[in-house]
Protein backbone atom coordinates (compact mmCIF):
# COMPACT_ATOMS: atom_id res chain seq x y z
CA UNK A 1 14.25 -1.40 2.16
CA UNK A 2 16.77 1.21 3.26
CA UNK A 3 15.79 4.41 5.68
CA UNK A 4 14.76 7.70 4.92
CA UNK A 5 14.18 8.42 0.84
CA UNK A 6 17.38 10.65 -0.72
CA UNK A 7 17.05 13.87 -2.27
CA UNK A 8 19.10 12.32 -5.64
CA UNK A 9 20.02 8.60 -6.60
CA UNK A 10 23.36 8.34 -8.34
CA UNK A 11 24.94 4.94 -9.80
CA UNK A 12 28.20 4.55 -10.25
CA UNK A 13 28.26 3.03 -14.03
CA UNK A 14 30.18 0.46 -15.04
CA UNK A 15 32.17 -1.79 -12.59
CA UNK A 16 33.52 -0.42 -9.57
CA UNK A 17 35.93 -2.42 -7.21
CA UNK A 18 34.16 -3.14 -4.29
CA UNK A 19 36.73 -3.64 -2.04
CA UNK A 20 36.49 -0.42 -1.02
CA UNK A 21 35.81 0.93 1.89
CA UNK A 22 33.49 3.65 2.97
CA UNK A 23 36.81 5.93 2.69
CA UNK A 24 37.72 4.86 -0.44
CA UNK A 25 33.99 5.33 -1.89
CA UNK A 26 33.61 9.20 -0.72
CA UNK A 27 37.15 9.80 -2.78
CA UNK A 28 35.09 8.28 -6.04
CA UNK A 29 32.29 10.47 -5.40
CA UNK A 30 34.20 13.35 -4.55
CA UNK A 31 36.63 13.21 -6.66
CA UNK A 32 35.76 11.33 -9.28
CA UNK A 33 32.13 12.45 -9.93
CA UNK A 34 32.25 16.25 -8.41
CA UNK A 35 29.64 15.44 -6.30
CA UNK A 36 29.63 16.03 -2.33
CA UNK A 37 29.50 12.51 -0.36
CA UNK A 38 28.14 14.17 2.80
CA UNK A 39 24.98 15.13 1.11
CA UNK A 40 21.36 13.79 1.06
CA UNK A 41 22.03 11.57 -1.77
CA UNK A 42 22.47 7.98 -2.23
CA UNK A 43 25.61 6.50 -4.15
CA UNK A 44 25.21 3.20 -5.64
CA UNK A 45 28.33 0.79 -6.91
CA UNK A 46 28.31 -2.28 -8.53
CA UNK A 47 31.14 -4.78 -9.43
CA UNK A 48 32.30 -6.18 -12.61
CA UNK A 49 30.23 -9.21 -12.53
CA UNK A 50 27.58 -7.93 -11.18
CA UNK A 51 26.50 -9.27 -8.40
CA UNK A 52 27.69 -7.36 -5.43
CA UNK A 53 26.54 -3.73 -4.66
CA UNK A 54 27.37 -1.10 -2.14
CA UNK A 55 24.96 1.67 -1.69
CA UNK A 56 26.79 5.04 0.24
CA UNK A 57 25.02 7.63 2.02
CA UNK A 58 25.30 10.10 5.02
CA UNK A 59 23.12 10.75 7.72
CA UNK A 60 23.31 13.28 10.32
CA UNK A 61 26.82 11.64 11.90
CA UNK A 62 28.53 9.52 9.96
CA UNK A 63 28.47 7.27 6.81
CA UNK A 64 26.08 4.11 6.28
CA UNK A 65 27.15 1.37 4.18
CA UNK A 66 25.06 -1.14 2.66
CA UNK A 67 26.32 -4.28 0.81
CA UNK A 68 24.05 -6.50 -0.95
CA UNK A 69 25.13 -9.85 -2.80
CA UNK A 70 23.15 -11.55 -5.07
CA UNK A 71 23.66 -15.79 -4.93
CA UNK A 72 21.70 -16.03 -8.12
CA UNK A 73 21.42 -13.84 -10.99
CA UNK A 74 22.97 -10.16 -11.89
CA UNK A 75 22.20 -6.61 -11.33
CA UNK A 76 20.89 -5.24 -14.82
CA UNK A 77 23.78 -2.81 -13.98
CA UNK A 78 24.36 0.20 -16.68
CA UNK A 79 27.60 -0.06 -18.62
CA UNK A 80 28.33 3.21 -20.10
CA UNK A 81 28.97 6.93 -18.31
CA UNK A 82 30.37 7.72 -15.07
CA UNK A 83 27.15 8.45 -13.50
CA UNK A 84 23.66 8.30 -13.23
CA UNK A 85 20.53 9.76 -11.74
CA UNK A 86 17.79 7.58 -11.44
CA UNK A 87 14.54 7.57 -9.01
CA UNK A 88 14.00 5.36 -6.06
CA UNK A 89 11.74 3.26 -7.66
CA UNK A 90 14.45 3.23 -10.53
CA UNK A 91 16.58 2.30 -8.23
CA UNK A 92 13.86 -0.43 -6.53
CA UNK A 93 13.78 -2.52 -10.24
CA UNK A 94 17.89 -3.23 -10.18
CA UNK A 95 17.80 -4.53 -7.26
CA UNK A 96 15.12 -6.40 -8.19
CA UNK A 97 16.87 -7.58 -11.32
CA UNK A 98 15.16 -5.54 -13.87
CA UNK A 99 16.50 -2.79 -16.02
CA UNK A 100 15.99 0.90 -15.77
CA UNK A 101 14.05 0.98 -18.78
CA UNK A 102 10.55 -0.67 -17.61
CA UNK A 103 7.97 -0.75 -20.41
CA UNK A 104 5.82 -2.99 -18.16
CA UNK A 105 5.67 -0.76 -14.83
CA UNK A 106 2.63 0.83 -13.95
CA UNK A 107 3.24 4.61 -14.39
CA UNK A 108 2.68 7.00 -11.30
CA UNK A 109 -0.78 8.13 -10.91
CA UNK A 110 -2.11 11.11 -8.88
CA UNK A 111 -5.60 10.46 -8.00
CA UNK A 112 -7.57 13.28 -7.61
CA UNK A 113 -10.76 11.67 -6.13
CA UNK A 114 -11.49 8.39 -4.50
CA UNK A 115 -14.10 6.25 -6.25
């Protein structure tokens, strides 16, 4: 999927515009969520309909920018809150289309022996 996994996950709830730019994104974090956009986080936005995310994050140099667009279907994007934490694998089922609330995911295991 993307590189290296982030220390924290955070969506941007609700409908962002996406036609910003990577600028105009690390003013929303900083700014508008308190949080530092030079950190080892990821920072997810999604528009109104949907369909389109951006996912910001910094590594070692400079900003990466990843835009994904859906030609069928919609995000299961949350509506309410300014933002939220979620886990990669959170973050794995919307963009797979499913919600963040997954009653049919296997939950983690830790095996302690192999069979």
């Amino acid at each position: 999927m993307l590189s290296a996994p982030p220390a924290q996950v955070y969506l941007a709830c609700g409908a962002t515009d996406l036609r910003k730019s990577i600028d105009g994104l690390a003013a929303l974090v900083q700014q508008g969520f308190a949080l530092e956009p030079c950190s080892d986080a990821w920072f997810v936005f999604c528009n109104r309909e949907h369909d389109k995310l951006k996912i910001l994050h910094w590594e070692h140099n400079g900003f990466w920018l990843y835009y994904r667009r859906l030609e069928r279907g919609r995000f299961r994007w949350p509506a309410a809150g300014v933002t939220q934490v979620v886990t990669r694998r959170q973050l794995q089922w919307l963009l797979d289309g499913l919600t963040l609330e997954q009653r049919q995911a296997h939950p983690a295991v830790t095996a302690r022996t192999v069979l």
